[in-house]
PDB file of N, CA and C in Angstrom:
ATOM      1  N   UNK A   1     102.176 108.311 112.239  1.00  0.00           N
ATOM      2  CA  UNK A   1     101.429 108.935 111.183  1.00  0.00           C
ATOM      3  C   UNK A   1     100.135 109.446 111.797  1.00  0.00           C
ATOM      4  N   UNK A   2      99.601 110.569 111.351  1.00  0.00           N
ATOM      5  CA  UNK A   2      98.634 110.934 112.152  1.00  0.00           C
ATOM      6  C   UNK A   2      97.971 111.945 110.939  1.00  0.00           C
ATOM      7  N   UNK A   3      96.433 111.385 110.919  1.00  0.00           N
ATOM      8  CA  UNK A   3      94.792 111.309 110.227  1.00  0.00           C
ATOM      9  C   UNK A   3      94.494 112.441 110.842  1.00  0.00           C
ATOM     10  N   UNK A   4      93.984 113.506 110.417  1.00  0.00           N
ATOM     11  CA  UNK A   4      93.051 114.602 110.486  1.00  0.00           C
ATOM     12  C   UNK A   4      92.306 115.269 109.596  1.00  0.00           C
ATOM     13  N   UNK A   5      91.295 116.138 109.810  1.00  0.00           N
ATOM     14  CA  UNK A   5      90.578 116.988 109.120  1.00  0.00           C
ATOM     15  C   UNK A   5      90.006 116.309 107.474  1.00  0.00           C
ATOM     16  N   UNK A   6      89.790 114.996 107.626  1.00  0.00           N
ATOM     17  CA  UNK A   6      89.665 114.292 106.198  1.00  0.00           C
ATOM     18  C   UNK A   6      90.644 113.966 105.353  1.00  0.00           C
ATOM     19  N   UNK A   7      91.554 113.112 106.177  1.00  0.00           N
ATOM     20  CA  UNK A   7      92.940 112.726 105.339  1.00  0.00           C
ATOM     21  C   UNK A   7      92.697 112.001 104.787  1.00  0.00           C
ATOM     22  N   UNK A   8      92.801 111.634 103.463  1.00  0.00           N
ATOM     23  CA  UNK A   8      92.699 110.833 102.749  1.00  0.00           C
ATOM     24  C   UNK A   8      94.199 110.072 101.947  1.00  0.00           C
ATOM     25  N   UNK A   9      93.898 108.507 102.202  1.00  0.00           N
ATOM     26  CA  UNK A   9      95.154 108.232 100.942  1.00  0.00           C
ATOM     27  C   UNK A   9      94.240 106.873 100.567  1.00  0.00           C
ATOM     28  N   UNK A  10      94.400 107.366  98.759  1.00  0.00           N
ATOM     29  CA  UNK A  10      93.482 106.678  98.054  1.00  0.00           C
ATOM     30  C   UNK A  10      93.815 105.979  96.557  1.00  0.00           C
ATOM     31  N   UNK A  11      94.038 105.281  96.468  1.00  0.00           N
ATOM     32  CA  UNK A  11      94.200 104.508  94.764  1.00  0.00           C
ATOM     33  C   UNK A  11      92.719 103.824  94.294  1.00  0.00           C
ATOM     34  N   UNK A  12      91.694 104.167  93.641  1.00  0.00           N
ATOM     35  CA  UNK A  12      90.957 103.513  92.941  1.00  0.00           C
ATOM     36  C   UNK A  12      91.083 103.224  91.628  1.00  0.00           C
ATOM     37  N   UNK A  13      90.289 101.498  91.125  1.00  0.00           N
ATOM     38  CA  UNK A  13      90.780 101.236  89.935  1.00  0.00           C
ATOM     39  C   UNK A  13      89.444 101.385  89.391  1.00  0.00           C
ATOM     40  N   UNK A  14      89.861 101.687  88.060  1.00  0.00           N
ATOM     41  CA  UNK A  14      88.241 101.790  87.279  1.00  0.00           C
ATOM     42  C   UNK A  14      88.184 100.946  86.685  1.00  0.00           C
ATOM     43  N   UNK A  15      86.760 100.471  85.751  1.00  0.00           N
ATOM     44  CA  UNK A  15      86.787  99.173  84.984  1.00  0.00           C
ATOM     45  C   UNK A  15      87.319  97.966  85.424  1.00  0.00           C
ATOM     46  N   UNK A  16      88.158  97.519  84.672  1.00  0.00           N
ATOM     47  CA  UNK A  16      88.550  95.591  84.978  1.00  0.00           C
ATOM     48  C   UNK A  16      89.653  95.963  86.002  1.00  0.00           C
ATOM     49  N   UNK A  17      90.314  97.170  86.017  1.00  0.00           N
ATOM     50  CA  UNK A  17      91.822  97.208  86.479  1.00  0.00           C
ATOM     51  C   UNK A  17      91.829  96.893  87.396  1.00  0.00           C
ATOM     52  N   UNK A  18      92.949  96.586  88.884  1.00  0.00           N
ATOM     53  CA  UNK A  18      93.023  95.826  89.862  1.00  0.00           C
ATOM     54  C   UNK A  18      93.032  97.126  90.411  1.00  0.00           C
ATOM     55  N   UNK A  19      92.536  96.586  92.183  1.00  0.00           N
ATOM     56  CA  UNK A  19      93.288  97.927  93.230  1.00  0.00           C
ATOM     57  C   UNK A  19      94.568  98.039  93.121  1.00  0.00           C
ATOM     58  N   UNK A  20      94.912  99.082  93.635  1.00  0.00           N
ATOM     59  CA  UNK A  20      96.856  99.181  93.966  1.00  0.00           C
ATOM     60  C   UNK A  20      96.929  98.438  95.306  1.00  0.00           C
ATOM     61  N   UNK A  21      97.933  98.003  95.883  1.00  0.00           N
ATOM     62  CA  UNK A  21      98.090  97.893  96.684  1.00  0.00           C
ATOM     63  C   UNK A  21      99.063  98.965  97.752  1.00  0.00           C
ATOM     64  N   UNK A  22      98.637  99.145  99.277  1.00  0.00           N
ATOM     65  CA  UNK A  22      99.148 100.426  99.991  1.00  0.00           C
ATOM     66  C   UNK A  22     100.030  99.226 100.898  1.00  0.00           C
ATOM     67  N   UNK A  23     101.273  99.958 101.148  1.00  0.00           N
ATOM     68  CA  UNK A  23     101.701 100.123 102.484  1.00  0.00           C
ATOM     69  C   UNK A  23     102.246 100.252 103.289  1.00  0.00           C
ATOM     70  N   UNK A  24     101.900 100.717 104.754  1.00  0.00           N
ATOM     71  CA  UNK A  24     102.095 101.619 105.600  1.00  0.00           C
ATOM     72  C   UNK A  24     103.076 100.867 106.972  1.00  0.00           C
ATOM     73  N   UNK A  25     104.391 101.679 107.116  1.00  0.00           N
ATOM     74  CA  UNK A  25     104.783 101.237 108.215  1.00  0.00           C
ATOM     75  C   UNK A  25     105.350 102.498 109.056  1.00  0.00           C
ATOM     76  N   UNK A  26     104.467 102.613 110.064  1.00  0.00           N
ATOM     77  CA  UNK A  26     104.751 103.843 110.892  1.00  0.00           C
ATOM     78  C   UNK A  26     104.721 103.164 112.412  1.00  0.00           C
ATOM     79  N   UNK A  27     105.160 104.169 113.081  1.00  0.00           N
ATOM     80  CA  UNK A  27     105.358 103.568 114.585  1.00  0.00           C
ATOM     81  C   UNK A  27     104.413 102.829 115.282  1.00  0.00           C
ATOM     82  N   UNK A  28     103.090 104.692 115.122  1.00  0.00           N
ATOM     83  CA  UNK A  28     101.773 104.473 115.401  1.00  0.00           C
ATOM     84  C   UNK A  28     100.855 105.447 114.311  1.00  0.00           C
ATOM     85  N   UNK A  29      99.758 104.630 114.209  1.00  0.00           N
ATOM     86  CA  UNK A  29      98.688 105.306 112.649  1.00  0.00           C
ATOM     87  C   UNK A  29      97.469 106.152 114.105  1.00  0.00           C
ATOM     88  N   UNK A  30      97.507 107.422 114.225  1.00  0.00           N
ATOM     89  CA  UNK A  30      96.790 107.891 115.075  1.00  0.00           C
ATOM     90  C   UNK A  30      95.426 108.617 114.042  1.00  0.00           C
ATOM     91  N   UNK A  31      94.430 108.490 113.658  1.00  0.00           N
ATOM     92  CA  UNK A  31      93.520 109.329 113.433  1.00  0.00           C
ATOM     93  C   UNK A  31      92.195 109.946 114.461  1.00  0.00           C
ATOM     94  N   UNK A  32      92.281 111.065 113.948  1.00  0.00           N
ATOM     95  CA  UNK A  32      91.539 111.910 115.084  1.00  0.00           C
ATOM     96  C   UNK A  32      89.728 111.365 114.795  1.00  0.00           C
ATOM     97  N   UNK A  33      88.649 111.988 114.793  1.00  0.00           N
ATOM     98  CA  UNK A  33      87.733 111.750 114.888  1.00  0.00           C
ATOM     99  C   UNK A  33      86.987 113.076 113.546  1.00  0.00           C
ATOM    100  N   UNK A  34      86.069 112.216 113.124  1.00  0.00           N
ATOM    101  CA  UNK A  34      85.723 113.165 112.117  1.00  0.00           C
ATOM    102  C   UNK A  34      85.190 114.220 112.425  1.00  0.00           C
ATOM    103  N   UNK A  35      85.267 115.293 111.734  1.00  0.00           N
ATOM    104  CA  UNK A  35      84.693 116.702 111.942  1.00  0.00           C
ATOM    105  C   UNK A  35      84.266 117.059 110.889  1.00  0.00           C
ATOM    106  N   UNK A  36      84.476 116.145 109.588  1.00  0.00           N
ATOM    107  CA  UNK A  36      83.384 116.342 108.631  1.00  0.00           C
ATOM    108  C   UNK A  36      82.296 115.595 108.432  1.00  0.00           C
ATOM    109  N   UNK A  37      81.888 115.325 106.723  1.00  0.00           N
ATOM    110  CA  UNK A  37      80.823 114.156 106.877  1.00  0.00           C
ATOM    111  C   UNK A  37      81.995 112.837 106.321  1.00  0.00           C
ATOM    112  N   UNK A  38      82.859 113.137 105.961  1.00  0.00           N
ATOM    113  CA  UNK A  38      83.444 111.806 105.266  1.00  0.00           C
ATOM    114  C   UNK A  38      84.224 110.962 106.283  1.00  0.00           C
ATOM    115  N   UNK A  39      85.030 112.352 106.990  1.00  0.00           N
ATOM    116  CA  UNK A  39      86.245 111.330 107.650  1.00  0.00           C
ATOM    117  C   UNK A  39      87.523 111.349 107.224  1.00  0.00           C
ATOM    118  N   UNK A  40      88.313 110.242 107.951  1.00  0.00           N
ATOM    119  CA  UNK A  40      89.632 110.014 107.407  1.00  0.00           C
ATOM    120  C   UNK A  40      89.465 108.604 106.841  1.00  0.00           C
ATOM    121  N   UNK A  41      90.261 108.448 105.328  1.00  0.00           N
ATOM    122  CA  UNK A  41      90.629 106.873 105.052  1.00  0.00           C
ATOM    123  C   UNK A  41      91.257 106.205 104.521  1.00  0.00           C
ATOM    124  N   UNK A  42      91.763 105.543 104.251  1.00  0.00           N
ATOM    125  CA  UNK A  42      92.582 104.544 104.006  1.00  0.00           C
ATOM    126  C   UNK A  42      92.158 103.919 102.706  1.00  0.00           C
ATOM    127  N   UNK A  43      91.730 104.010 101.291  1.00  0.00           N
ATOM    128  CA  UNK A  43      91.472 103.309 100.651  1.00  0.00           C
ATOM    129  C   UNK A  43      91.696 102.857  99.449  1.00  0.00           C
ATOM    130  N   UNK A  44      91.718 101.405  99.005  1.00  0.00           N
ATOM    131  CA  UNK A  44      92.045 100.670  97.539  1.00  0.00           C
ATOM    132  C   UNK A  44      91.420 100.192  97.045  1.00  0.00           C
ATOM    133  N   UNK A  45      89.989 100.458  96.109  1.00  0.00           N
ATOM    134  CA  UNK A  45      89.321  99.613  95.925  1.00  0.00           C
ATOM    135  C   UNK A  45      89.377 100.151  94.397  1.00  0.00           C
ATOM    136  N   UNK A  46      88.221  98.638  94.017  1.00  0.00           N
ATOM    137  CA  UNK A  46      88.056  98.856  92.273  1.00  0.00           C
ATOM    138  C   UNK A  46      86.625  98.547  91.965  1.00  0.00           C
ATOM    139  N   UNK A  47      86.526  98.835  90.666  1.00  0.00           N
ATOM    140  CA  UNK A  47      84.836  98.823  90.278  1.00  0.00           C
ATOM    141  C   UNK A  47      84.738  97.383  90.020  1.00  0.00           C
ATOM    142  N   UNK A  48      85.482  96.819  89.132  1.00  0.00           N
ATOM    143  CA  UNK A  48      85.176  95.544  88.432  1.00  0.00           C
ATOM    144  C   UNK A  48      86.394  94.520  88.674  1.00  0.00           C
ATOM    145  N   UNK A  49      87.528  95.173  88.947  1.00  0.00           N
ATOM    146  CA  UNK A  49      88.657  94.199  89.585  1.00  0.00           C
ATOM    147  C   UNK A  49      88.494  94.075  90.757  1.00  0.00           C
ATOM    148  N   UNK A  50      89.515  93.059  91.339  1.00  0.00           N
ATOM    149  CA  UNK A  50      89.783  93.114  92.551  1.00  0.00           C
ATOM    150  C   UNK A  50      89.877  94.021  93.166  1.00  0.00           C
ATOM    151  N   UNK A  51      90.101  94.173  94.284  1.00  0.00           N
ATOM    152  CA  UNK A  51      90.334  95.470  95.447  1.00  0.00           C
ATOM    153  C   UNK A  51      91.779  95.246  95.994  1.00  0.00           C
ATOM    154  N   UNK A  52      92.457  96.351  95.991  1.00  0.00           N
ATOM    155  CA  UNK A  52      93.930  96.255  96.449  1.00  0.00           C
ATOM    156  C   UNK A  52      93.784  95.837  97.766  1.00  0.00           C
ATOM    157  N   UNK A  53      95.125  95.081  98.025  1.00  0.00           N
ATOM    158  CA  UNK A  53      95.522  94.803  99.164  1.00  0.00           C
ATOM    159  C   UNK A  53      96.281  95.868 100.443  1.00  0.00           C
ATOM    160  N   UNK A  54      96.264  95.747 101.456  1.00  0.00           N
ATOM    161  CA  UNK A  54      96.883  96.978 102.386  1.00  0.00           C
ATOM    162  C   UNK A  54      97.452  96.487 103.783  1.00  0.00           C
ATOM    163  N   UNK A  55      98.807  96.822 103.883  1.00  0.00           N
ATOM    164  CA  UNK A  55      99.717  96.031 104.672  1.00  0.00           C
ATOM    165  C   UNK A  55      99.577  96.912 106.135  1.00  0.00           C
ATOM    166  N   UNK A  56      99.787  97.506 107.032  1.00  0.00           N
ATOM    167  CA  UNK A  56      99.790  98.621 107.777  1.00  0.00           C
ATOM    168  C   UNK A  56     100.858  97.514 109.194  1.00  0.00           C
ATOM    169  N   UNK A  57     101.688  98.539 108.950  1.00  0.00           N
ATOM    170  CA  UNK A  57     102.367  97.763 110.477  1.00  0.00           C
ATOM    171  C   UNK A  57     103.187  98.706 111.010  1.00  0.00           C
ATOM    172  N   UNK A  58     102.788  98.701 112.628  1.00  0.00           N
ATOM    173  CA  UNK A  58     102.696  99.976 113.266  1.00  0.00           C
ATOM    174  C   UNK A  58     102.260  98.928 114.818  1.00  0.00           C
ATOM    175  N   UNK A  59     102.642  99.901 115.801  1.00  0.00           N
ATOM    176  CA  UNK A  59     102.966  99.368 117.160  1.00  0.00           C
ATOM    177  C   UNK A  59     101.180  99.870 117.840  1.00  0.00           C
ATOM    178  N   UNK A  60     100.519 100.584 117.061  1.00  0.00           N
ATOM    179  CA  UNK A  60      99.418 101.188 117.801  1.00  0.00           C
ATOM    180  C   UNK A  60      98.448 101.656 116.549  1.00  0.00           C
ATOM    181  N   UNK A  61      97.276 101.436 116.201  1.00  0.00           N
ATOM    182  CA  UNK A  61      96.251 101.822 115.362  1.00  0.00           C
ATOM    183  C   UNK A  61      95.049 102.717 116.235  1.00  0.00           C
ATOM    184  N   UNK A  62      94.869 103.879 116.025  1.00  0.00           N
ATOM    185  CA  UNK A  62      93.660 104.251 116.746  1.00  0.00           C
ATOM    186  C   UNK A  62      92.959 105.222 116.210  1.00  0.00           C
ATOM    187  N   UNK A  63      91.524 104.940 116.187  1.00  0.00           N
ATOM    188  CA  UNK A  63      90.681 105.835 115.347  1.00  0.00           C
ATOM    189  C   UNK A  63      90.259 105.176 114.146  1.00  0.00           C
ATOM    190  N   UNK A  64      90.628 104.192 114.038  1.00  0.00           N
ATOM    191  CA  UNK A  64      90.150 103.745 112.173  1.00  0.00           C
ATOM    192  C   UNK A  64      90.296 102.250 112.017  1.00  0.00           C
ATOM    193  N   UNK A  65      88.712 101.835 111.514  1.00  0.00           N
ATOM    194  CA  UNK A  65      88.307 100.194 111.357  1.00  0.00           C
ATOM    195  C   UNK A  65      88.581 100.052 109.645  1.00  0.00           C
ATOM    196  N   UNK A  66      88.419  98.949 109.600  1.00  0.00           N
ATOM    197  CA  UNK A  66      88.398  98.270 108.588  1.00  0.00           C
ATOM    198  C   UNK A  66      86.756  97.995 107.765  1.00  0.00           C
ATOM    199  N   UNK A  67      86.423  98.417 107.086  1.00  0.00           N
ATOM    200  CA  UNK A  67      85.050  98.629 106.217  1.00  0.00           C
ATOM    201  C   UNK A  67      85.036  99.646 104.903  1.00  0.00           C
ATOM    202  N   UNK A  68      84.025  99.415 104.841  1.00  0.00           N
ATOM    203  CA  UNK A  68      83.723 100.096 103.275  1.00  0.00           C
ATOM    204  C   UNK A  68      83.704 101.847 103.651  1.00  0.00           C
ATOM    205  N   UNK A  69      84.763 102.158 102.797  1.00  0.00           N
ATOM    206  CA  UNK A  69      84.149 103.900 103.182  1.00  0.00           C
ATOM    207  C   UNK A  69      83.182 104.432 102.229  1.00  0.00           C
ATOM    208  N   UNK A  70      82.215 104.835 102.494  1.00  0.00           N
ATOM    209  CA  UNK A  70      81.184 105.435 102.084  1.00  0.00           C
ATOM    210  C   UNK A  70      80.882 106.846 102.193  1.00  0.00           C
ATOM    211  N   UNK A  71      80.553 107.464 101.110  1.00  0.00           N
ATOM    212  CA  UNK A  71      80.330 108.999 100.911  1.00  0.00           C
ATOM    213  C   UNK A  71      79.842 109.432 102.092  1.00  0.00           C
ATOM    214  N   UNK A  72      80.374 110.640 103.207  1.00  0.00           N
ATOM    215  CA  UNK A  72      79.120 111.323 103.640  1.00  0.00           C
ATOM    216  C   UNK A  72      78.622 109.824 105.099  1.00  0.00           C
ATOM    217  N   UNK A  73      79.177 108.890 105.288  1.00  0.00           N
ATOM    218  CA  UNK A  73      79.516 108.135 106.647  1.00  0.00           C
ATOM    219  C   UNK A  73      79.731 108.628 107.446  1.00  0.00           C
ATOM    220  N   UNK A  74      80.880 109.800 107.583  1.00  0.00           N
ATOM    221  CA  UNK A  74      81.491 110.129 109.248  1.00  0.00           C
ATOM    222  C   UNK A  74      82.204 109.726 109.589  1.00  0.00           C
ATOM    223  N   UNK A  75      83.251 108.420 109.316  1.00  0.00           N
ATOM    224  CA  UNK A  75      83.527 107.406 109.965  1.00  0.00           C
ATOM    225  C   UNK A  75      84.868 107.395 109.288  1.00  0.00           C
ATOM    226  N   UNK A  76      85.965 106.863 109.759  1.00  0.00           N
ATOM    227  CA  UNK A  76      87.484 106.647 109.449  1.00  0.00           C
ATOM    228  C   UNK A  76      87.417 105.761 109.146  1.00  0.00           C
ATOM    229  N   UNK A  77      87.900 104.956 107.776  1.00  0.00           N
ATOM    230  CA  UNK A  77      87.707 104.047 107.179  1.00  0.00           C
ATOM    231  C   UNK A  77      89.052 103.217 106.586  1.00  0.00           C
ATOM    232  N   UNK A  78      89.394 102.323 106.625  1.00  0.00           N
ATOM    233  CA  UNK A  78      90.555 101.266 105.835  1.00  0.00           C
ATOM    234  C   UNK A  78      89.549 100.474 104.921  1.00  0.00           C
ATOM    235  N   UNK A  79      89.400 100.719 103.583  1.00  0.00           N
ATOM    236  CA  UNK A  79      88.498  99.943 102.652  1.00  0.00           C
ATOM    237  C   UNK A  79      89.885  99.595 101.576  1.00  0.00           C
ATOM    238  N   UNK A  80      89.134  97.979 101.491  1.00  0.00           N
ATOM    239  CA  UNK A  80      89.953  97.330 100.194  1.00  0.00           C
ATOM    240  C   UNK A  80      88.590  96.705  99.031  1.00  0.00           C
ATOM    241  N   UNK A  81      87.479  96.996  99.388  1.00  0.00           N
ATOM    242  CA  UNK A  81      86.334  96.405  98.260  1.00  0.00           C
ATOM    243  C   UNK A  81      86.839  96.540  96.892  1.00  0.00           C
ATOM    244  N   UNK A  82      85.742  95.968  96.576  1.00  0.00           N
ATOM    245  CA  UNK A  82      85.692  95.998  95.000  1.00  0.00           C
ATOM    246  C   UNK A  82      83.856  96.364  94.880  1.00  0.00           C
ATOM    247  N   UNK A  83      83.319  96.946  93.411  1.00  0.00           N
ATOM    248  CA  UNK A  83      82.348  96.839  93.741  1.00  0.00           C
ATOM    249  C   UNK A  83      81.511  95.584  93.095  1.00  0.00           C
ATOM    250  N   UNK A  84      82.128  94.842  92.033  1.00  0.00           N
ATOM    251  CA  UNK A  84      81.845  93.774  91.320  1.00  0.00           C
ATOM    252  C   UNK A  84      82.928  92.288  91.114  1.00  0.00           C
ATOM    253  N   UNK A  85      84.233  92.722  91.266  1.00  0.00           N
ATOM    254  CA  UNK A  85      85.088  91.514  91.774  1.00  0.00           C
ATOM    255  C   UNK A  85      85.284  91.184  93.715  1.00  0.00           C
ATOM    256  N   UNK A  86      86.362  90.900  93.453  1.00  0.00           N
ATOM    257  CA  UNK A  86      86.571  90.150  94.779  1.00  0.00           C
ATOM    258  C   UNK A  86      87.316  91.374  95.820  1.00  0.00           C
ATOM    259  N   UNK A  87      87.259  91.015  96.671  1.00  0.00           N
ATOM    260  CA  UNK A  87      87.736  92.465  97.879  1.00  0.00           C
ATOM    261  C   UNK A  87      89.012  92.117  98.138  1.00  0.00           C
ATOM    262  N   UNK A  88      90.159  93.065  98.232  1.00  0.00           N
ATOM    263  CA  UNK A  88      91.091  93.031  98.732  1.00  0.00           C
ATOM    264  C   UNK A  88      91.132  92.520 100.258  1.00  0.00           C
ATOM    265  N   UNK A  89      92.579  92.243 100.804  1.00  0.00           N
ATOM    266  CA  UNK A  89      92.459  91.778 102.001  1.00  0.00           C
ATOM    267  C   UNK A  89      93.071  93.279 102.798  1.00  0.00           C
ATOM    268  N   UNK A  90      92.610  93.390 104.167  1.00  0.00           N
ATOM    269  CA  UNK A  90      93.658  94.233 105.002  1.00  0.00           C
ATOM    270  C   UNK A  90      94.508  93.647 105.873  1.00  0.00           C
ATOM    271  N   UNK A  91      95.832  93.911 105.938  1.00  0.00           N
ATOM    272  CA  UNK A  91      96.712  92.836 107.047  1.00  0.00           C
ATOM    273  C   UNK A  91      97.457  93.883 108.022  1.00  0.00           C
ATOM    274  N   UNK A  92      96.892  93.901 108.980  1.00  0.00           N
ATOM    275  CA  UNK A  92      97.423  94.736 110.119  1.00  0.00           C
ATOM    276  C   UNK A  92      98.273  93.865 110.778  1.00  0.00           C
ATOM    277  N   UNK A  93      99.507  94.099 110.813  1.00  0.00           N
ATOM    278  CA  UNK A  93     100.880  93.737 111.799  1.00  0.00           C
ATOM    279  C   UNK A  93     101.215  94.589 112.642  1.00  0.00           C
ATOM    280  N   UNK A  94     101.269  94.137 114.106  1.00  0.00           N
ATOM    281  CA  UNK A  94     101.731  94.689 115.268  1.00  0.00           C
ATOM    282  C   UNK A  94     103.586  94.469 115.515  1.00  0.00           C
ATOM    283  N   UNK A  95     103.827  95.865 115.221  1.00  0.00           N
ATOM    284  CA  UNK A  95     105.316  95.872 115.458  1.00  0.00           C
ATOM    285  C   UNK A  95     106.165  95.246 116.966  1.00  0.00           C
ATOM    286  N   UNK A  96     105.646  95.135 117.694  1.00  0.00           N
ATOM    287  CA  UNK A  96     105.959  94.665 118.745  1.00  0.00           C
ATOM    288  C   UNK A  96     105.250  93.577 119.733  1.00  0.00           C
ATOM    289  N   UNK A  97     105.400  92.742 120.595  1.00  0.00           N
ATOM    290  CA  UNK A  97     104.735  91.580 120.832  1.00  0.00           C
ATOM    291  C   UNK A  97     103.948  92.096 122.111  1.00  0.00           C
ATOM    292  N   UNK A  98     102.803  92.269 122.255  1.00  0.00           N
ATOM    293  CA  UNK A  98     101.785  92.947 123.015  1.00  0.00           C
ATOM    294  C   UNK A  98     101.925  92.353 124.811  1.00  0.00           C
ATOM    295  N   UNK A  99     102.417  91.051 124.649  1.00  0.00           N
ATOM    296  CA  UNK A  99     102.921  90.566 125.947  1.00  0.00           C
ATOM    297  C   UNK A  99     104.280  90.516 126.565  1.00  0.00           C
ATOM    298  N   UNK A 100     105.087  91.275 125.546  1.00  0.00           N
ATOM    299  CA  UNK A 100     106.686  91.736 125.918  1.00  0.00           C
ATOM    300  C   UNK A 100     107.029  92.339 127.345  1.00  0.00           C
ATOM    301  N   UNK A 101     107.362  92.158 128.100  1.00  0.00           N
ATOM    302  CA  UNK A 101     107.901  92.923 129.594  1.00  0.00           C
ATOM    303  C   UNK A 101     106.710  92.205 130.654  1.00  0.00           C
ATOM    304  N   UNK A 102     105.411  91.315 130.302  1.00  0.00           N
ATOM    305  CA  UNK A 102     104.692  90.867 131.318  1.00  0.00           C
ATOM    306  C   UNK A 102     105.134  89.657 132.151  1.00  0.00           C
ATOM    307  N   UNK A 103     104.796  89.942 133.075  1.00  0.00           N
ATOM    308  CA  UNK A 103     105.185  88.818 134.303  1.00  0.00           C
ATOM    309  C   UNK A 103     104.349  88.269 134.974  1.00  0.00           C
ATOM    310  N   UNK A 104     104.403  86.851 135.044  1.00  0.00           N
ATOM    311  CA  UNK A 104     103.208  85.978 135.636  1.00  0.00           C
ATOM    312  C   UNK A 104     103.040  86.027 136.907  1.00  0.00           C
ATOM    313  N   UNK A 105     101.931  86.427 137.638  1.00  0.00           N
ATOM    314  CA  UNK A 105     101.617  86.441 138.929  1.00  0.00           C
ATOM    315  C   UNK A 105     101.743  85.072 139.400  1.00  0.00           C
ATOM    316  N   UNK A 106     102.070  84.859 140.911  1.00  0.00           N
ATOM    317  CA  UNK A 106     102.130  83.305 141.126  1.00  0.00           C
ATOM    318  C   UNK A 106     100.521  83.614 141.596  1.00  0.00           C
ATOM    319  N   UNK A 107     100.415  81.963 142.037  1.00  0.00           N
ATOM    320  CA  UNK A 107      99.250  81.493 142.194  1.00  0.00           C
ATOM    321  C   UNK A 107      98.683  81.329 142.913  1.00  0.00           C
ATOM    322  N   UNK A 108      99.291  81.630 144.550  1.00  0.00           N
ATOM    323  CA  UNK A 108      98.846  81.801 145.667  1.00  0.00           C
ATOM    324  C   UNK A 108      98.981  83.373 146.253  1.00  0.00           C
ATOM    325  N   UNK A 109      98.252  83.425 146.683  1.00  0.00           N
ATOM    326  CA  UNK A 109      98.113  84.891 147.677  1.00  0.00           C
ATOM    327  C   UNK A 109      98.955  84.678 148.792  1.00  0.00           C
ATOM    328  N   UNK A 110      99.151  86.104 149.016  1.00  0.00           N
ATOM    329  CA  UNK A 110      99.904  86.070 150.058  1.00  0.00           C
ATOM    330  C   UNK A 110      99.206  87.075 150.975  1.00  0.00           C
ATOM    331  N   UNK A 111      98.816  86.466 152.454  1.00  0.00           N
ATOM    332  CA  UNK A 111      98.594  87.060 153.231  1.00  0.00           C
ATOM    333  C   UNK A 111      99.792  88.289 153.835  1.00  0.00           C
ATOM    334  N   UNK A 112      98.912  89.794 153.629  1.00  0.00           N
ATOM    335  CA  UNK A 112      99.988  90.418 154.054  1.00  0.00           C
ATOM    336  C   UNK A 112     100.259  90.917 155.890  1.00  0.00           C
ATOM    337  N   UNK A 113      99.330  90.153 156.162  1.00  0.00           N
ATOM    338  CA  UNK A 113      99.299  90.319 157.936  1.00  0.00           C
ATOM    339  C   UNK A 113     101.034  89.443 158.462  1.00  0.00           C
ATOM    340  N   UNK A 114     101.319  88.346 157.618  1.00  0.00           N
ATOM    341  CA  UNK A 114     102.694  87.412 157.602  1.00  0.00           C
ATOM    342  C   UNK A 114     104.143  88.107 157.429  1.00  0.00           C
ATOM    343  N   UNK A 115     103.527  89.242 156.448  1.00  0.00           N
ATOM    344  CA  UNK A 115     104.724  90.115 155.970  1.00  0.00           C
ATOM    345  C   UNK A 115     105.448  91.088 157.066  1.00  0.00           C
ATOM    346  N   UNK A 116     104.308  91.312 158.138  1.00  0.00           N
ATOM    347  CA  UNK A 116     104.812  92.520 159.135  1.00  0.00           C
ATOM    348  C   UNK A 116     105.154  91.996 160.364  1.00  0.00           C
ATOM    349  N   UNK A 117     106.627  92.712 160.933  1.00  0.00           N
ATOM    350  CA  UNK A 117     106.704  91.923 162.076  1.00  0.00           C
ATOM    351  C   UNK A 117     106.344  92.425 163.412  1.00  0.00           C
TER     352      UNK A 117
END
């Protein structure tokens, strides 16, 4: 999935109502860098309810934190606030296990002057 030019995906709740909850399962969530004043973001929040929750699971996230998006910031944003109840949570899952294919170095060096004959 890939964020540009002020992408926005947004559910806000008004009054008591709850956030929605989002979510996202793409390979990799790529957003570019802002070129406006807002940005790209991600957001579920509510005035007086809770703040939706937001699942995102994807092998690679880049370009975009987790915080409040704010008017006119700059900044790529994943917001779950509320502005008077309780804040949603964000749960980022990594599709794949980040130490998959690594191999443990042993523990001694090896002189390579031994190796040549």
């Amino acid at each position: 999935m890939r964020f540009e030019n002020e992408s926005l995906i947004s559910a806000t709740a008004n009054g008591d109502a709850k956030g929605v909850n989002i979510f996202i399962n793409s390979t990799f969530l790529l957003v570019f860098p802002p070129i406006g004043s807002n940005g790209s973001d991600i957001i579920a929040k509510a005035e007086r309810g809770n703040g939706g929750n937001k699942k995102i699971n994807s092998q690679g996230i880049f370009g975009i934190e987790k915080r409040r998006a704010i008017q006119g910031n700059q900044s790529n944003d994943i917001d779950a606030s509320s502005q008077f109840g309780q804040s949603g949570q964000v749960q980022i899952n990594p599709t794949t296990d980040p130490n998959q294919g690594l191999v443990e170095l042993p523990a001694t060096v090896i002189d390579p002057r031994t190796l040549v004959a």
